[in-house]
N, C-alpha and C. Protein backbone atom coordinates (compact mmCIF):
# COMPACT_ATOMS: atom_id res chain seq x y z
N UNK A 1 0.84 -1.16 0.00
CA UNK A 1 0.00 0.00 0.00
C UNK A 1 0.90 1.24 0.00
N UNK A 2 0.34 1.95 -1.02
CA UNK A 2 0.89 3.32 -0.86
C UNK A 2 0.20 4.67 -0.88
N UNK A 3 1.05 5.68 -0.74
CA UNK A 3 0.37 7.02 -0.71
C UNK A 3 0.63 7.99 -1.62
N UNK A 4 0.07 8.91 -2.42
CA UNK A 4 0.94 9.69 -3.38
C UNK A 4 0.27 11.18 -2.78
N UNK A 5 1.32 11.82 -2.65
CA UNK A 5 0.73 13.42 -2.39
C UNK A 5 1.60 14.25 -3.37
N UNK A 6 1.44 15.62 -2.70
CA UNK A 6 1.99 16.87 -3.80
C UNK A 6 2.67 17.58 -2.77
N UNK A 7 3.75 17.91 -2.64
CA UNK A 7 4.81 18.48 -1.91
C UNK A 7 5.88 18.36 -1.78
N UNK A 8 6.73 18.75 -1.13
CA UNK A 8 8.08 18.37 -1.02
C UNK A 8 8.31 17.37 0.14
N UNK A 9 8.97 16.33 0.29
CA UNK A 9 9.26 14.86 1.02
C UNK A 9 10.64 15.62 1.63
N UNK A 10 10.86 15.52 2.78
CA UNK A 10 12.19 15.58 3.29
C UNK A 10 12.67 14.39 4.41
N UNK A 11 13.57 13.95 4.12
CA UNK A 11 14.16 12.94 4.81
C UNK A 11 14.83 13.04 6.10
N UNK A 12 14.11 12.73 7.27
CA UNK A 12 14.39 13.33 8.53
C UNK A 12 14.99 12.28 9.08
N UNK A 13 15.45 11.22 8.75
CA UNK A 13 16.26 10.39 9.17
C UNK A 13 17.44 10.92 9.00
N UNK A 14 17.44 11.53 8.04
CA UNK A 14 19.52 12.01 7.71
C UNK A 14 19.63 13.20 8.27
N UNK A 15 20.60 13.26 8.68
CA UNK A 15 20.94 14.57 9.55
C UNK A 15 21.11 15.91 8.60
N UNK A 16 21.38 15.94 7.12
CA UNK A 16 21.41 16.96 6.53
C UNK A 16 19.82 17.24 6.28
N UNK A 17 18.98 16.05 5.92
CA UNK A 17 17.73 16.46 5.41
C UNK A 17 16.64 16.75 6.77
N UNK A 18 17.32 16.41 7.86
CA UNK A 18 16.52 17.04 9.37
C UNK A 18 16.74 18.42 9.29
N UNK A 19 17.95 18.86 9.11
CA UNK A 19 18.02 20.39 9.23
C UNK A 19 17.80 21.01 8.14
N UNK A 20 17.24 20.22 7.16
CA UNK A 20 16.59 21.05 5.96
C UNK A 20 15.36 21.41 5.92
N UNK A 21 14.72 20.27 6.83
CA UNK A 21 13.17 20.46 7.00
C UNK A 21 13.05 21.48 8.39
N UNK A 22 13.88 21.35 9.32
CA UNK A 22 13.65 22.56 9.98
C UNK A 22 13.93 23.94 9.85
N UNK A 23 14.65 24.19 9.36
CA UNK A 23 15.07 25.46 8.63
C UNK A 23 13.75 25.63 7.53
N UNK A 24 13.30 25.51 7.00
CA UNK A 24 12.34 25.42 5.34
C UNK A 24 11.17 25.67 6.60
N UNK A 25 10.50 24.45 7.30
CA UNK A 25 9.20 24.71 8.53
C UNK A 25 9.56 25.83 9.12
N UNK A 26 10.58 26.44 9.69
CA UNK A 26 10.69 27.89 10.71
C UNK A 26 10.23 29.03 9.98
N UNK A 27 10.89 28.53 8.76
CA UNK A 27 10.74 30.33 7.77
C UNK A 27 8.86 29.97 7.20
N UNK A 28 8.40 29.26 7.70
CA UNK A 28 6.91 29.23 7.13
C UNK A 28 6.31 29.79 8.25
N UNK A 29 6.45 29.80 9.54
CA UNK A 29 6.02 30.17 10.70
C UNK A 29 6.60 31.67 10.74
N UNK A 30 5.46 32.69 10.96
CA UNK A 30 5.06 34.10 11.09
C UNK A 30 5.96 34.01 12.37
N UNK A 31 5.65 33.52 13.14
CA UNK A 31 6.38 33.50 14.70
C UNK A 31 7.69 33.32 14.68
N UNK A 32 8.29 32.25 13.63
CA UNK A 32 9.81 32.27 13.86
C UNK A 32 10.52 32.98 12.63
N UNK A 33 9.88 32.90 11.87
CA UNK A 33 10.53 33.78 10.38
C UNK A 33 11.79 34.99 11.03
N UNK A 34 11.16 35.71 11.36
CA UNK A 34 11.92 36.85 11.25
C UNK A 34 13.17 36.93 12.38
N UNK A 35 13.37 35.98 13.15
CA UNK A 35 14.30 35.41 14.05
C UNK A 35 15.16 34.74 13.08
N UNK A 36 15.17 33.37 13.01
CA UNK A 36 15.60 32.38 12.06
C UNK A 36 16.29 33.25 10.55
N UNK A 37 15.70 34.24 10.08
CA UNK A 37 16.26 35.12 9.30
C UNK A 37 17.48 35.38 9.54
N UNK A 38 17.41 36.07 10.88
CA UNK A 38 18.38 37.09 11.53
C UNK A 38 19.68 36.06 11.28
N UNK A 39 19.41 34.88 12.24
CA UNK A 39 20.21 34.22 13.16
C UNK A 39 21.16 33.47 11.55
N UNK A 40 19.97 33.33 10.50
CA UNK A 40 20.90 32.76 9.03
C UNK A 40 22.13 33.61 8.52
N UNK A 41 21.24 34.83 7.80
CA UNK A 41 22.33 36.23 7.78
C UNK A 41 23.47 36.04 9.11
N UNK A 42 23.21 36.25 10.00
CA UNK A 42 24.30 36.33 10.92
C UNK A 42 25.41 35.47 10.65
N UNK A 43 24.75 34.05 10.50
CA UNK A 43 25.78 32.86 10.62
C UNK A 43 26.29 33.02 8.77
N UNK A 44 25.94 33.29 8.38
CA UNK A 44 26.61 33.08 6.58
C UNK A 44 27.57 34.20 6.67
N UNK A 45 27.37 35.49 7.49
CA UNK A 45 27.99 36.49 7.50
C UNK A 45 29.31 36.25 8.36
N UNK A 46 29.11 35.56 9.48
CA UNK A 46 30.07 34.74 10.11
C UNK A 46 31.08 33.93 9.26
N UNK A 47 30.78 32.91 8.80
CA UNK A 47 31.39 32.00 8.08
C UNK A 47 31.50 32.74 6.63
N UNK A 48 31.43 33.70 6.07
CA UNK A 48 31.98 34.44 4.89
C UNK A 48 33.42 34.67 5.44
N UNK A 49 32.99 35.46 6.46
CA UNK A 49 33.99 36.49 7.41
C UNK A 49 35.26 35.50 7.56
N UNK A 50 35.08 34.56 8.08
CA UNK A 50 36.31 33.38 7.96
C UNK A 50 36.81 33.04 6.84
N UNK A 51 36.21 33.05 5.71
CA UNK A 51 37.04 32.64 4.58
C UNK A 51 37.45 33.54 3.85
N UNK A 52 37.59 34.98 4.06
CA UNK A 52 38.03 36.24 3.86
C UNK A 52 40.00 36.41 3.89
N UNK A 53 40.34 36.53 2.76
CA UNK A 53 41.85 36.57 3.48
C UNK A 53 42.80 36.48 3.08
């Protein structure tokens, strides 16, 4: 038996595709969006900043 839907499937067993689905679910939430924003910018701006040189 199976199921067929319409969306995107993310694989929360693997540790890259866990933090893909939480990152992708936060920025859908009004409540965490604009946090989770911040905290991305911050960290890319971080880790740019290190490979600067």
């Amino acid at each position: 038996m199976g199921l067929e839907f319409e969306g995107k499937r993310y694989d929360v067993g693997d540790k890259l595709g866990y933090i893909q689905a939480m990152i992708e679910f936060s920025l859908k939430r009004k409540d965490l969006k604009d946090d989770v924003m911040m905290y991305l910018q911050t960290l890319w701006h971080d880790i740019a900043g290190c490979h600067k040189g």
